[in-house]
PDBML (XML) file of the C-alpha atoms, coordinates in Angstrom:
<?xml version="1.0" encoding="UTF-8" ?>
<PDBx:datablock datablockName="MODEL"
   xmlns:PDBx="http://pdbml.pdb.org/schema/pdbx-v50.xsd"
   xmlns:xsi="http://www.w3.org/2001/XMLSchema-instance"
   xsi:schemaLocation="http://pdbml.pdb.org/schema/pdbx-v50.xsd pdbx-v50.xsd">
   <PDBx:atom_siteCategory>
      <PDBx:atom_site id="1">
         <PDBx:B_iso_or_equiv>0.00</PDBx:B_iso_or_equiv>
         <PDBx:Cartn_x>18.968</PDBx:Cartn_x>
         <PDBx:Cartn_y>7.332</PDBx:Cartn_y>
         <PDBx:Cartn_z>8.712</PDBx:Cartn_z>
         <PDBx:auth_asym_id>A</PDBx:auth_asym_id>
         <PDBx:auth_atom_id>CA</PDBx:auth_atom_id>
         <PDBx:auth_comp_id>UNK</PDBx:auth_comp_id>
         <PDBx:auth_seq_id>1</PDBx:auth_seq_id>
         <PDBx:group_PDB>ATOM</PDBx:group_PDB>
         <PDBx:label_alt_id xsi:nil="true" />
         <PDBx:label_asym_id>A</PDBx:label_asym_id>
         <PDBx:label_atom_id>CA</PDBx:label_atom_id>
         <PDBx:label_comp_id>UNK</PDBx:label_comp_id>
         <PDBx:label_entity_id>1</PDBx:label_entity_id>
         <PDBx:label_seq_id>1</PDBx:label_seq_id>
         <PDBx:occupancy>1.00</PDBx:occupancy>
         <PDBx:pdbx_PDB_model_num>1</PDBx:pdbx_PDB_model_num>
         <PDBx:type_symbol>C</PDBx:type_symbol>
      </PDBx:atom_site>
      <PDBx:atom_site id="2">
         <PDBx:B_iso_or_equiv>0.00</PDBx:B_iso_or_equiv>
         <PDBx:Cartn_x>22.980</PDBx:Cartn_x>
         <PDBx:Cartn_y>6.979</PDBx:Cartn_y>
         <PDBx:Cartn_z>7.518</PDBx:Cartn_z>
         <PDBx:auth_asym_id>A</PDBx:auth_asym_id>
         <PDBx:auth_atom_id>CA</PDBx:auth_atom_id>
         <PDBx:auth_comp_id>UNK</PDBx:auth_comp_id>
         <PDBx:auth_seq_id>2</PDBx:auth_seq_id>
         <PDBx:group_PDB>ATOM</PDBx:group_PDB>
         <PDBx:label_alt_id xsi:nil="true" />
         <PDBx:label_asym_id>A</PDBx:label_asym_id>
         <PDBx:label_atom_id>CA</PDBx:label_atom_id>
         <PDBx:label_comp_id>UNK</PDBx:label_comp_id>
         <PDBx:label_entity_id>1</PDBx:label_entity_id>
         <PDBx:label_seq_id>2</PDBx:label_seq_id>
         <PDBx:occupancy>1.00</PDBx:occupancy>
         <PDBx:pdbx_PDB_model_num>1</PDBx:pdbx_PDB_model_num>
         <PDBx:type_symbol>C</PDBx:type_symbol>
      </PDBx:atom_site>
      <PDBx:atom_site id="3">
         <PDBx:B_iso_or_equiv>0.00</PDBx:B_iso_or_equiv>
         <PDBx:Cartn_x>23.648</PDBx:Cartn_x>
         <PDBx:Cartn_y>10.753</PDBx:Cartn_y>
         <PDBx:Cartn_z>8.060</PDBx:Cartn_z>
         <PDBx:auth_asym_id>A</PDBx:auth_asym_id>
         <PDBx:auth_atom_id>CA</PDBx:auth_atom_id>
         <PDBx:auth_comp_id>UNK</PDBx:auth_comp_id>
         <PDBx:auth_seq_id>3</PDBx:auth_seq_id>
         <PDBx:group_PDB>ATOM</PDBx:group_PDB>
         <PDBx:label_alt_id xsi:nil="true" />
         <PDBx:label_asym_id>A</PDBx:label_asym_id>
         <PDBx:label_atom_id>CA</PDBx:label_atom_id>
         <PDBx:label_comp_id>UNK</PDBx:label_comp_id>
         <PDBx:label_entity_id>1</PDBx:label_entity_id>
         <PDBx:label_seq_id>3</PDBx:label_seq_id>
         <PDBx:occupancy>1.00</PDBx:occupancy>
         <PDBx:pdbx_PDB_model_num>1</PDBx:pdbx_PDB_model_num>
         <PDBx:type_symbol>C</PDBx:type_symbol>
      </PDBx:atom_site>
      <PDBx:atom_site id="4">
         <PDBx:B_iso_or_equiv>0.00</PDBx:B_iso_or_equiv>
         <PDBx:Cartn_x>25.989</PDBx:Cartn_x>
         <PDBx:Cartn_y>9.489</PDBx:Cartn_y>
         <PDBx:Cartn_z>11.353</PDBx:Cartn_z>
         <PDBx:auth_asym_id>A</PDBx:auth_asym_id>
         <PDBx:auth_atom_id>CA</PDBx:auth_atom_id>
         <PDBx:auth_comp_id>UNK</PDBx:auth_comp_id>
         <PDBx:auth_seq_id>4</PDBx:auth_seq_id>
         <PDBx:group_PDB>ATOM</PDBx:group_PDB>
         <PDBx:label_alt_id xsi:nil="true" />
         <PDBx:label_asym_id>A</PDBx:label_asym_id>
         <PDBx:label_atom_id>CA</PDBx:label_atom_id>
         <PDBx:label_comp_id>UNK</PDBx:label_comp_id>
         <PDBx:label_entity_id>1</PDBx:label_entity_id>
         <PDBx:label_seq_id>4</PDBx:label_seq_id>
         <PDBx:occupancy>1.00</PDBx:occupancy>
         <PDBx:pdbx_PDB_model_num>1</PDBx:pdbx_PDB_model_num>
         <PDBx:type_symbol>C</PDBx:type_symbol>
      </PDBx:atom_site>
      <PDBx:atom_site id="5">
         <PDBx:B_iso_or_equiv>0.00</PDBx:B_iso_or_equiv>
         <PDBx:Cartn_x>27.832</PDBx:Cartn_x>
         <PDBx:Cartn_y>5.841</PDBx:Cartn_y>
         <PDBx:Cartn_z>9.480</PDBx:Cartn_z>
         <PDBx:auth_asym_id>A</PDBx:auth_asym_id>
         <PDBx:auth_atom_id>CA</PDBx:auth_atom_id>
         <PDBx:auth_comp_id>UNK</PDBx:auth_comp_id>
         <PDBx:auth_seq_id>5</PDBx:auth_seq_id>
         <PDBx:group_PDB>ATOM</PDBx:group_PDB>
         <PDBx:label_alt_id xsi:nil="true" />
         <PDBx:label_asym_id>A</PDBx:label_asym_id>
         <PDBx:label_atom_id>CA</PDBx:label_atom_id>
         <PDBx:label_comp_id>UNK</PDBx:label_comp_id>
         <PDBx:label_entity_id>1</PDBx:label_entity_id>
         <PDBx:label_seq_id>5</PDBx:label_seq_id>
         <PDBx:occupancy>1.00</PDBx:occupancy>
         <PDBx:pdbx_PDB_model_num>1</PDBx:pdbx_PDB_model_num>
         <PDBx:type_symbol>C</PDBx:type_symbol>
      </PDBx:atom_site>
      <PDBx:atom_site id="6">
         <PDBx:B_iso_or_equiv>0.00</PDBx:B_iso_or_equiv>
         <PDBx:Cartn_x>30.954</PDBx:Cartn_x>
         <PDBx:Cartn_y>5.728</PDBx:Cartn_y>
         <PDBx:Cartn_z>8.037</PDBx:Cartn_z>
         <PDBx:auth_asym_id>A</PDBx:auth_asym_id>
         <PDBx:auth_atom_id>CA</PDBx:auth_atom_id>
         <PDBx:auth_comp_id>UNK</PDBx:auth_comp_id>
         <PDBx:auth_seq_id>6</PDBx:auth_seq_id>
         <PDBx:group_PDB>ATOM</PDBx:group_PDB>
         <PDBx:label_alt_id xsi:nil="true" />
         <PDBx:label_asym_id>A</PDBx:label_asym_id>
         <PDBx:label_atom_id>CA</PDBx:label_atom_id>
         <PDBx:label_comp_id>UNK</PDBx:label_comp_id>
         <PDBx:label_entity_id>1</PDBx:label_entity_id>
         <PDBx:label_seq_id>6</PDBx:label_seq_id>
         <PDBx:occupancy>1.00</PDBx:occupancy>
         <PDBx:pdbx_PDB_model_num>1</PDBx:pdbx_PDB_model_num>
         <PDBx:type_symbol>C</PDBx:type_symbol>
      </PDBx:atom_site>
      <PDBx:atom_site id="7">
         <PDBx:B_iso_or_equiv>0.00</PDBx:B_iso_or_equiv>
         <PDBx:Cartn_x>30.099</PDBx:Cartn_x>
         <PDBx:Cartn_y>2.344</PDBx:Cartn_y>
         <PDBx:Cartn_z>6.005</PDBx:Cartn_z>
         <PDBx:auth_asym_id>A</PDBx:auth_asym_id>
         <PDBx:auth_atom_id>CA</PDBx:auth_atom_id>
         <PDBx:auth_comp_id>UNK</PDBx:auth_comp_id>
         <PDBx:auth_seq_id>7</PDBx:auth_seq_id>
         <PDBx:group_PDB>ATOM</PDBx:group_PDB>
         <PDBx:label_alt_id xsi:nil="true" />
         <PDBx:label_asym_id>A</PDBx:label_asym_id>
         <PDBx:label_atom_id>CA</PDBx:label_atom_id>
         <PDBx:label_comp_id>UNK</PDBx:label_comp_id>
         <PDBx:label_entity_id>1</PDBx:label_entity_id>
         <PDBx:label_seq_id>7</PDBx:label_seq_id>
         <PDBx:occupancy>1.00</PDBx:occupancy>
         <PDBx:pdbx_PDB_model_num>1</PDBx:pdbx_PDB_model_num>
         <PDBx:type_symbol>C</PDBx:type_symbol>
      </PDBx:atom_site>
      <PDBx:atom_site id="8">
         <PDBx:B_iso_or_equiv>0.00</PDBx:B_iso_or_equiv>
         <PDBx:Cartn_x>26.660</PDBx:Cartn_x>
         <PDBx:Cartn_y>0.599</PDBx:Cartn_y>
         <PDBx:Cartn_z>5.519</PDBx:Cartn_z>
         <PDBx:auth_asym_id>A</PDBx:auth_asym_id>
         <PDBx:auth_atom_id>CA</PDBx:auth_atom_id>
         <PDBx:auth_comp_id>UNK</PDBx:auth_comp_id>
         <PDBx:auth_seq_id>8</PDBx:auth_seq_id>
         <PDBx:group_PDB>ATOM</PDBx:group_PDB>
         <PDBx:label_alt_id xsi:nil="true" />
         <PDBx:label_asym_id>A</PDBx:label_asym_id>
         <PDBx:label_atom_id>CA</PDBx:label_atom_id>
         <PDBx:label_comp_id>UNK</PDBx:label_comp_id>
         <PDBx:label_entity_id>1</PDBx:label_entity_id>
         <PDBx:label_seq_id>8</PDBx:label_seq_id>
         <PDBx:occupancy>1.00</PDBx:occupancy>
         <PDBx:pdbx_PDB_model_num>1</PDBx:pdbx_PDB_model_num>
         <PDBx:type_symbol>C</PDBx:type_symbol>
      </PDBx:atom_site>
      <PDBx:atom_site id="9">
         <PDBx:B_iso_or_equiv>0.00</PDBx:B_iso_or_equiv>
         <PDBx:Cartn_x>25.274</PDBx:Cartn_x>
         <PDBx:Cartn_y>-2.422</PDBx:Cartn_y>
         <PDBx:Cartn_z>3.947</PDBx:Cartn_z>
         <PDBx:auth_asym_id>A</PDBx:auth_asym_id>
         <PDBx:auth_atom_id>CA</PDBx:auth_atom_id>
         <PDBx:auth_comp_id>UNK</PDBx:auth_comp_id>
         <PDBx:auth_seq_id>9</PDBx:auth_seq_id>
         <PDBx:group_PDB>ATOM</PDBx:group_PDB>
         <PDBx:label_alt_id xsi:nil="true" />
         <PDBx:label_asym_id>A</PDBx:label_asym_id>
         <PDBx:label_atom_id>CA</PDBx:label_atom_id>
         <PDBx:label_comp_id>UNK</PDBx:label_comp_id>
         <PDBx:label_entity_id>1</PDBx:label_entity_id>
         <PDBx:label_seq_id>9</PDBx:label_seq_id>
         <PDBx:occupancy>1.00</PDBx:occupancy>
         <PDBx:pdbx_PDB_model_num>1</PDBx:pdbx_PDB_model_num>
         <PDBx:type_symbol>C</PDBx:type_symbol>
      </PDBx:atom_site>
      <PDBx:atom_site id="10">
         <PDBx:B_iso_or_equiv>0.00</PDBx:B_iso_or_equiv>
         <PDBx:Cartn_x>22.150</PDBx:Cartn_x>
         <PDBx:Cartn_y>-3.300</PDBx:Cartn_y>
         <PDBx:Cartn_z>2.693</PDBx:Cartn_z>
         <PDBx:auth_asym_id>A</PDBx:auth_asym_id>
         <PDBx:auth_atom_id>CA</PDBx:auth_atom_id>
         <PDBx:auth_comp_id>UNK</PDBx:auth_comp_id>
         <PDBx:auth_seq_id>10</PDBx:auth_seq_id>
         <PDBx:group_PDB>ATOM</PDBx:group_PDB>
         <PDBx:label_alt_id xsi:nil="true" />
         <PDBx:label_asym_id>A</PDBx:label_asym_id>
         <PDBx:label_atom_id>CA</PDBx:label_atom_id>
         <PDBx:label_comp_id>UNK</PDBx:label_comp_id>
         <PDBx:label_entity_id>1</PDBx:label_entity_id>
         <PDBx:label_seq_id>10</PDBx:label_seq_id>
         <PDBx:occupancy>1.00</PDBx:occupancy>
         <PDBx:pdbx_PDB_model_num>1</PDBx:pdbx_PDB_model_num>
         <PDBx:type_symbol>C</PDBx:type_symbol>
      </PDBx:atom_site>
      <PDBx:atom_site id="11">
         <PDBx:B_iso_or_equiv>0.00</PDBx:B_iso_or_equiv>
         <PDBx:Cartn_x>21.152</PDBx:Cartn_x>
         <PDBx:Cartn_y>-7.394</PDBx:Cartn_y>
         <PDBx:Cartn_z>2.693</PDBx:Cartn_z>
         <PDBx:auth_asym_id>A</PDBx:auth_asym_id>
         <PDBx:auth_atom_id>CA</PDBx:auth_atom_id>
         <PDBx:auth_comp_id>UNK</PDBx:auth_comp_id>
         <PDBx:auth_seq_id>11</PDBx:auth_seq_id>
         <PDBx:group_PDB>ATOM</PDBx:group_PDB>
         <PDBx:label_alt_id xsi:nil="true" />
         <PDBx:label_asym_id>A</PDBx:label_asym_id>
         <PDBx:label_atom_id>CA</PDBx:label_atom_id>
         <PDBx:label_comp_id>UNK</PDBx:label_comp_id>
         <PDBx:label_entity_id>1</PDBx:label_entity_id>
         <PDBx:label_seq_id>11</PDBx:label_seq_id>
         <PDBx:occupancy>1.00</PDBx:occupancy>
         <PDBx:pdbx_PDB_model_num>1</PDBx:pdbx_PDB_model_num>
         <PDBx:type_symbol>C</PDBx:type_symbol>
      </PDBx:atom_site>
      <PDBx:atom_site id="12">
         <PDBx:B_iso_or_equiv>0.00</PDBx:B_iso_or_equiv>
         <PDBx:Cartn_x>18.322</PDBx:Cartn_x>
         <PDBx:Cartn_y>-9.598</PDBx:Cartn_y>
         <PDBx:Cartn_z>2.569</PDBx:Cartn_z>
         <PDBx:auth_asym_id>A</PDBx:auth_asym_id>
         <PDBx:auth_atom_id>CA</PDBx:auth_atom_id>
         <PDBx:auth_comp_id>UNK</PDBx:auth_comp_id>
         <PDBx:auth_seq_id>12</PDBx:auth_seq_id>
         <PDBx:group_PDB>ATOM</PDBx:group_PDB>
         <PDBx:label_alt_id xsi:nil="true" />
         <PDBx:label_asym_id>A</PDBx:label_asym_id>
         <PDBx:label_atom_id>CA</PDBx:label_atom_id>
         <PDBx:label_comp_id>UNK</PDBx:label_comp_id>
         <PDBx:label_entity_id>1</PDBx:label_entity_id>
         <PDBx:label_seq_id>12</PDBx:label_seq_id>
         <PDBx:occupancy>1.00</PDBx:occupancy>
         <PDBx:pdbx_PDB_model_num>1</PDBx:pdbx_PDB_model_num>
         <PDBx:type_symbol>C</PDBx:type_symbol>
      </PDBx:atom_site>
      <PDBx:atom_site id="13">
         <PDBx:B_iso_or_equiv>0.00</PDBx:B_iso_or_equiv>
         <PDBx:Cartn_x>17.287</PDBx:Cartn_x>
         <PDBx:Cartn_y>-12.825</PDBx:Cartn_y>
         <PDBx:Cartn_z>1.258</PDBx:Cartn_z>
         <PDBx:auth_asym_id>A</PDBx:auth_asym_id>
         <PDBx:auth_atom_id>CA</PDBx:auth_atom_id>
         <PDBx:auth_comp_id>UNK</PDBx:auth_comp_id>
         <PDBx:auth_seq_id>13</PDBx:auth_seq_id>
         <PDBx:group_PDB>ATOM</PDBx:group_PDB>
         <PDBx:label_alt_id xsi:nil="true" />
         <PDBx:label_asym_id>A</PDBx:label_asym_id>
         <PDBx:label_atom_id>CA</PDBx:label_atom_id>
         <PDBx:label_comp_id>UNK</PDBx:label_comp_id>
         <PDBx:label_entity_id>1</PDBx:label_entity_id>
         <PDBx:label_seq_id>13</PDBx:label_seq_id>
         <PDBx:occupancy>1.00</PDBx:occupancy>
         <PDBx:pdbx_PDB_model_num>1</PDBx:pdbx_PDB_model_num>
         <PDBx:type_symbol>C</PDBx:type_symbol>
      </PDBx:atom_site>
      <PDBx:atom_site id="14">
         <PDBx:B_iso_or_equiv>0.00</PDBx:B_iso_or_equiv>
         <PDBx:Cartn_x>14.995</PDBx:Cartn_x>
         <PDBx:Cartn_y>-13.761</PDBx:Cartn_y>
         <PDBx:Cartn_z>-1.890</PDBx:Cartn_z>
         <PDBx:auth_asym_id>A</PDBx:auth_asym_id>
         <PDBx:auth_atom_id>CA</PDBx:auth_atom_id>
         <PDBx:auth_comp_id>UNK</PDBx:auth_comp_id>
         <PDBx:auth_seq_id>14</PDBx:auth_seq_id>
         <PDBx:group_PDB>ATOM</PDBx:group_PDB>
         <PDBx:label_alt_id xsi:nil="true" />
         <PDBx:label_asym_id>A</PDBx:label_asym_id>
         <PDBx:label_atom_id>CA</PDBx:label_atom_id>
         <PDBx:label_comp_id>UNK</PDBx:label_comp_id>
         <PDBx:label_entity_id>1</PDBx:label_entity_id>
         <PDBx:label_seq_id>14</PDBx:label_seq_id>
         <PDBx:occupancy>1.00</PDBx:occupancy>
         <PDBx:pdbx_PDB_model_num>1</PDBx:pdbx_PDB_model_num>
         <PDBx:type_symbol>C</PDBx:type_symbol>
      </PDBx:atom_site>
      <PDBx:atom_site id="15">
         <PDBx:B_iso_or_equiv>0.00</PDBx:B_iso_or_equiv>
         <PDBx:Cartn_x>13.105</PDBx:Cartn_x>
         <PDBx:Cartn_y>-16.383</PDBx:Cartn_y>
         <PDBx:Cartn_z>-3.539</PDBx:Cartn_z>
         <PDBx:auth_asym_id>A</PDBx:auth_asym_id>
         <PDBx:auth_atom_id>CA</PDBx:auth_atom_id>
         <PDBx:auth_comp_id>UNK</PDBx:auth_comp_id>
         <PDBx:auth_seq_id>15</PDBx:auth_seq_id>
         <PDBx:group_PDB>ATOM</PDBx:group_PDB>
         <PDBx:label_alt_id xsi:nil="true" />
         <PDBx:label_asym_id>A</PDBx:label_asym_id>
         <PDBx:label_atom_id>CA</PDBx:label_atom_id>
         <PDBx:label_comp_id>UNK</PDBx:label_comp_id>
         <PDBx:label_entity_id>1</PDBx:label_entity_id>
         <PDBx:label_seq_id>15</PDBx:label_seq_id>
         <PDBx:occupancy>1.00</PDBx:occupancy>
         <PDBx:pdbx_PDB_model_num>1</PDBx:pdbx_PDB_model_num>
         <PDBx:type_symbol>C</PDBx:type_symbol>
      </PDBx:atom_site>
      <PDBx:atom_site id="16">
         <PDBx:B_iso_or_equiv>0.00</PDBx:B_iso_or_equiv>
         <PDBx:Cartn_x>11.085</PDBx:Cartn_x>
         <PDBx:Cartn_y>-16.150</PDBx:Cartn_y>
         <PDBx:Cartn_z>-6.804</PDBx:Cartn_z>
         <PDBx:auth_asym_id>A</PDBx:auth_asym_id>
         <PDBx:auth_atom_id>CA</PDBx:auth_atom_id>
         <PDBx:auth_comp_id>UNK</PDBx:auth_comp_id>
         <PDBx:auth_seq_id>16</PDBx:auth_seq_id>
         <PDBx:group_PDB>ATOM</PDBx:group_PDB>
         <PDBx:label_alt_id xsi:nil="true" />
         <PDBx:label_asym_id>A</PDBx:label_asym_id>
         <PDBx:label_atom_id>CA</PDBx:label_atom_id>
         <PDBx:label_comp_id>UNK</PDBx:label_comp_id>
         <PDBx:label_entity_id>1</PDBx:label_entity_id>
         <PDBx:label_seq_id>16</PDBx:label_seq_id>
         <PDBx:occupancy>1.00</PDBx:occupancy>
         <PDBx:pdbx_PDB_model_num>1</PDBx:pdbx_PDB_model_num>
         <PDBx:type_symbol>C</PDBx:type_symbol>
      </PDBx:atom_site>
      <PDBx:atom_site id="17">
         <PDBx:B_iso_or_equiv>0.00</PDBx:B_iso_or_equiv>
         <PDBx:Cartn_x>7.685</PDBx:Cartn_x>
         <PDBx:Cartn_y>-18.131</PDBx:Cartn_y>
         <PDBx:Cartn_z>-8.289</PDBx:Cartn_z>
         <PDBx:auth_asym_id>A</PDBx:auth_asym_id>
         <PDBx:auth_atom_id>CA</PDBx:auth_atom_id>
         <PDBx:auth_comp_id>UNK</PDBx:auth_comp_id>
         <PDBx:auth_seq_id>17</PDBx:auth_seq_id>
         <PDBx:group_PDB>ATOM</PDBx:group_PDB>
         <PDBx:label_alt_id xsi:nil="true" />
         <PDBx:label_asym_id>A</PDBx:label_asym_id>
         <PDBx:label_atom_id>CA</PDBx:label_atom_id>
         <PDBx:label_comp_id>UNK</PDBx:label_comp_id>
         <PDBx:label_entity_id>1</PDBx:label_entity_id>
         <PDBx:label_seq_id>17</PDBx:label_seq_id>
         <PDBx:occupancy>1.00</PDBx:occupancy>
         <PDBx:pdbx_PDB_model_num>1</PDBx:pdbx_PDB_model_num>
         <PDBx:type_symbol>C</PDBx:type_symbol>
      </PDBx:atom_site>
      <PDBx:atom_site id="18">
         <PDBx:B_iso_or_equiv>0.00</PDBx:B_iso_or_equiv>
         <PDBx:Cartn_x>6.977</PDBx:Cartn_x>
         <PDBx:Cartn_y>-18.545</PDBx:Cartn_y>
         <PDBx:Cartn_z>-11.589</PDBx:Cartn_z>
         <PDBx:auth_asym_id>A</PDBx:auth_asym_id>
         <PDBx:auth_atom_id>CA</PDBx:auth_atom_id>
         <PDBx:auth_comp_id>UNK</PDBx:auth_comp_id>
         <PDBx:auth_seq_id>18</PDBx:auth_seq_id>
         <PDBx:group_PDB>ATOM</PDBx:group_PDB>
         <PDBx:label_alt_id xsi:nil="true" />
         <PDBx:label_asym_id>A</PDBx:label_asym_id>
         <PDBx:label_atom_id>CA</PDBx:label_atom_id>
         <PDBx:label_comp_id>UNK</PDBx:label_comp_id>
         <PDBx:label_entity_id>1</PDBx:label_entity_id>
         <PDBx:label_seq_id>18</PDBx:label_seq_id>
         <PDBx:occupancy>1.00</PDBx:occupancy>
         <PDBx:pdbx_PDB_model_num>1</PDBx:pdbx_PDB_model_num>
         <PDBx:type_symbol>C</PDBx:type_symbol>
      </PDBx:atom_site>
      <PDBx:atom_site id="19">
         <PDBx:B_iso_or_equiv>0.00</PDBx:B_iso_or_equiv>
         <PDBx:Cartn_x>8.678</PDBx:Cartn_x>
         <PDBx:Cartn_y>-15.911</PDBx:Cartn_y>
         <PDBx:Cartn_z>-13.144</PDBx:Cartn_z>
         <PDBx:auth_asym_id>A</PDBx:auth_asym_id>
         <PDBx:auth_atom_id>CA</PDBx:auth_atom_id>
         <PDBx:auth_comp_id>UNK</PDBx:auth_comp_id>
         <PDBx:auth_seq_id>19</PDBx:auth_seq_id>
         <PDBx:group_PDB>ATOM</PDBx:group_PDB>
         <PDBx:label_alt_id xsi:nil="true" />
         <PDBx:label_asym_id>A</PDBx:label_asym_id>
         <PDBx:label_atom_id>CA</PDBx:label_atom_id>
         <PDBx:label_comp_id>UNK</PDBx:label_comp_id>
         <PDBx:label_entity_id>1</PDBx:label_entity_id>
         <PDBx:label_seq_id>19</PDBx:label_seq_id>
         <PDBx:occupancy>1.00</PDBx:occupancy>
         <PDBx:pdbx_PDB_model_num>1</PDBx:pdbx_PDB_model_num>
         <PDBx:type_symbol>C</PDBx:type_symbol>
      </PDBx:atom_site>
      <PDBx:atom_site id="20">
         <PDBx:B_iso_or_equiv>0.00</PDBx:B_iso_or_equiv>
         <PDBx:Cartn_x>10.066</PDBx:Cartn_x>
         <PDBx:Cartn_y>-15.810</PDBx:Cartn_y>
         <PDBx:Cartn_z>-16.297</PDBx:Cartn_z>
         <PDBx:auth_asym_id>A</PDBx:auth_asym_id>
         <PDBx:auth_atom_id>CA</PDBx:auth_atom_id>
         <PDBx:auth_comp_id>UNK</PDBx:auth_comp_id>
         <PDBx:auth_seq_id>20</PDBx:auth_seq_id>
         <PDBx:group_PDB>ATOM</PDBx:group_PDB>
         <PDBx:label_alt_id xsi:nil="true" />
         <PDBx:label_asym_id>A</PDBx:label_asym_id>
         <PDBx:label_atom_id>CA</PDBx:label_atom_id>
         <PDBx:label_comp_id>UNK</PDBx:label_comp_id>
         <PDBx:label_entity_id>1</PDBx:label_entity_id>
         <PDBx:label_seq_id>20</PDBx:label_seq_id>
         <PDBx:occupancy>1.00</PDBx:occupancy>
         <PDBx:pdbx_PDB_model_num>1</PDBx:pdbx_PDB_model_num>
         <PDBx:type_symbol>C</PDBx:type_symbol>
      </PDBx:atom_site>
      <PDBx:atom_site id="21">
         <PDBx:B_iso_or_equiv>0.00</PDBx:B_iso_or_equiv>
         <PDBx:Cartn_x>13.638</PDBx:Cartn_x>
         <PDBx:Cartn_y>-13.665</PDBx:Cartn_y>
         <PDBx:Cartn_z>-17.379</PDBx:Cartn_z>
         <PDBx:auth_asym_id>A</PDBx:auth_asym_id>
         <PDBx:auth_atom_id>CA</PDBx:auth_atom_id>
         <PDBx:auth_comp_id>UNK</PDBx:auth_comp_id>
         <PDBx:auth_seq_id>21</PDBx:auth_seq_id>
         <PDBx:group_PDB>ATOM</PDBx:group_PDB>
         <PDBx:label_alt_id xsi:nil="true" />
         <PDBx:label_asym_id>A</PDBx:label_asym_id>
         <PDBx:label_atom_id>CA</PDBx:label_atom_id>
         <PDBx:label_comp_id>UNK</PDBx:label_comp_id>
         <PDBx:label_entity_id>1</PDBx:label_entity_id>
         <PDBx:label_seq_id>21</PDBx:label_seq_id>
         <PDBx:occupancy>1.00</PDBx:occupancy>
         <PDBx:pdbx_PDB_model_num>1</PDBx:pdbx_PDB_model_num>
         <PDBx:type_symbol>C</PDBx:type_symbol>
      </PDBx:atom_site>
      <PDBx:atom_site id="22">
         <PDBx:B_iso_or_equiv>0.00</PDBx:B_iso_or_equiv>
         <PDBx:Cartn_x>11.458</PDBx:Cartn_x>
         <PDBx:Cartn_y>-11.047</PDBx:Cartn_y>
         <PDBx:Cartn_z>-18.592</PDBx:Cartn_z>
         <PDBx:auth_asym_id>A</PDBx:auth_asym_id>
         <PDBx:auth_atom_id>CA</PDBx:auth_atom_id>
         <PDBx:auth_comp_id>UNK</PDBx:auth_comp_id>
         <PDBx:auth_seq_id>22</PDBx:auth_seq_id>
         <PDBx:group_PDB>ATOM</PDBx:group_PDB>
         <PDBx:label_alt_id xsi:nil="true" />
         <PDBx:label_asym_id>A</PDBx:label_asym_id>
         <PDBx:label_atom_id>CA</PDBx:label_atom_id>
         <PDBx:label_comp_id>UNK</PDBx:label_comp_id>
         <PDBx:label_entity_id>1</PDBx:label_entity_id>
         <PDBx:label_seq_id>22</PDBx:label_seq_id>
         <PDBx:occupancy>1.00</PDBx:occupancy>
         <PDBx:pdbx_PDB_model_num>1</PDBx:pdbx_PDB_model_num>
         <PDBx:type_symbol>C</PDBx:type_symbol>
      </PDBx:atom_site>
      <PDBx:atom_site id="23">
         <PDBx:B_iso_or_equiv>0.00</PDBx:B_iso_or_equiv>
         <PDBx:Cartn_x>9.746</PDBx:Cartn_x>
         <PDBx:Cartn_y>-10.302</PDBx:Cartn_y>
         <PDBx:Cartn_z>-15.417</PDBx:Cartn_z>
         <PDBx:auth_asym_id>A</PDBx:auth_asym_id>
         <PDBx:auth_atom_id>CA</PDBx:auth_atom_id>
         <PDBx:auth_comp_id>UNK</PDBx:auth_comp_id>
         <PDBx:auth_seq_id>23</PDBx:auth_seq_id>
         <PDBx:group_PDB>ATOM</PDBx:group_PDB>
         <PDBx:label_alt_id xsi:nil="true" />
         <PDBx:label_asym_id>A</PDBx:label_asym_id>
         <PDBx:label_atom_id>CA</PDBx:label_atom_id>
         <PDBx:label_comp_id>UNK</PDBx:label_comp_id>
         <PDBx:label_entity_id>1</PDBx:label_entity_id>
         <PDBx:label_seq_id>23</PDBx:label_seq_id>
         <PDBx:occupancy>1.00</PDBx:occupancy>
         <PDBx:pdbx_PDB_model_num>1</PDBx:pdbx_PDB_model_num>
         <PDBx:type_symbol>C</PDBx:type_symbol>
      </PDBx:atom_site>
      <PDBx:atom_site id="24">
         <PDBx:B_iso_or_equiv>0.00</PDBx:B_iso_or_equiv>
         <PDBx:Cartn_x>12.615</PDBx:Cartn_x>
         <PDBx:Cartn_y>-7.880</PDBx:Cartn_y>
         <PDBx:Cartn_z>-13.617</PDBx:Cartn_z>
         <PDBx:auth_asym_id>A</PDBx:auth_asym_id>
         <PDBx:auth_atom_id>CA</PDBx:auth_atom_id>
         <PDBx:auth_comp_id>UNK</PDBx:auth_comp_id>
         <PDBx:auth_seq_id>24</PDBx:auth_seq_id>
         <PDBx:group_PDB>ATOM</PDBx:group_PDB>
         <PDBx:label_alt_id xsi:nil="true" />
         <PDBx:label_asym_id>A</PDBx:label_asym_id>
         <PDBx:label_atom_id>CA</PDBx:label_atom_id>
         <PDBx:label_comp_id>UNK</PDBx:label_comp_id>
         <PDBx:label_entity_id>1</PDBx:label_entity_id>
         <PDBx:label_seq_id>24</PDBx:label_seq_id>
         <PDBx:occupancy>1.00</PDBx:occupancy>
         <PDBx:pdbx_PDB_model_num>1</PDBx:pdbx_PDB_model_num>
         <PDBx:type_symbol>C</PDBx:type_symbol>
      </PDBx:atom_site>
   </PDBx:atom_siteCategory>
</PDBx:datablock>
């Protein structure tokens, strides 16, 4: 729920196996 922000950010970290550049 952002109905009451006046600025917002969305974050997280990531990490990948075995993909390939086609796999999005």
């Amino acid at each position: 729920d952002l109905s009451s922000a006046t600025s917002a950010t969305l974050s997280f970290t990531f990490t990948t196996a075995n993909l390939e550049a086609a796999d999005t």
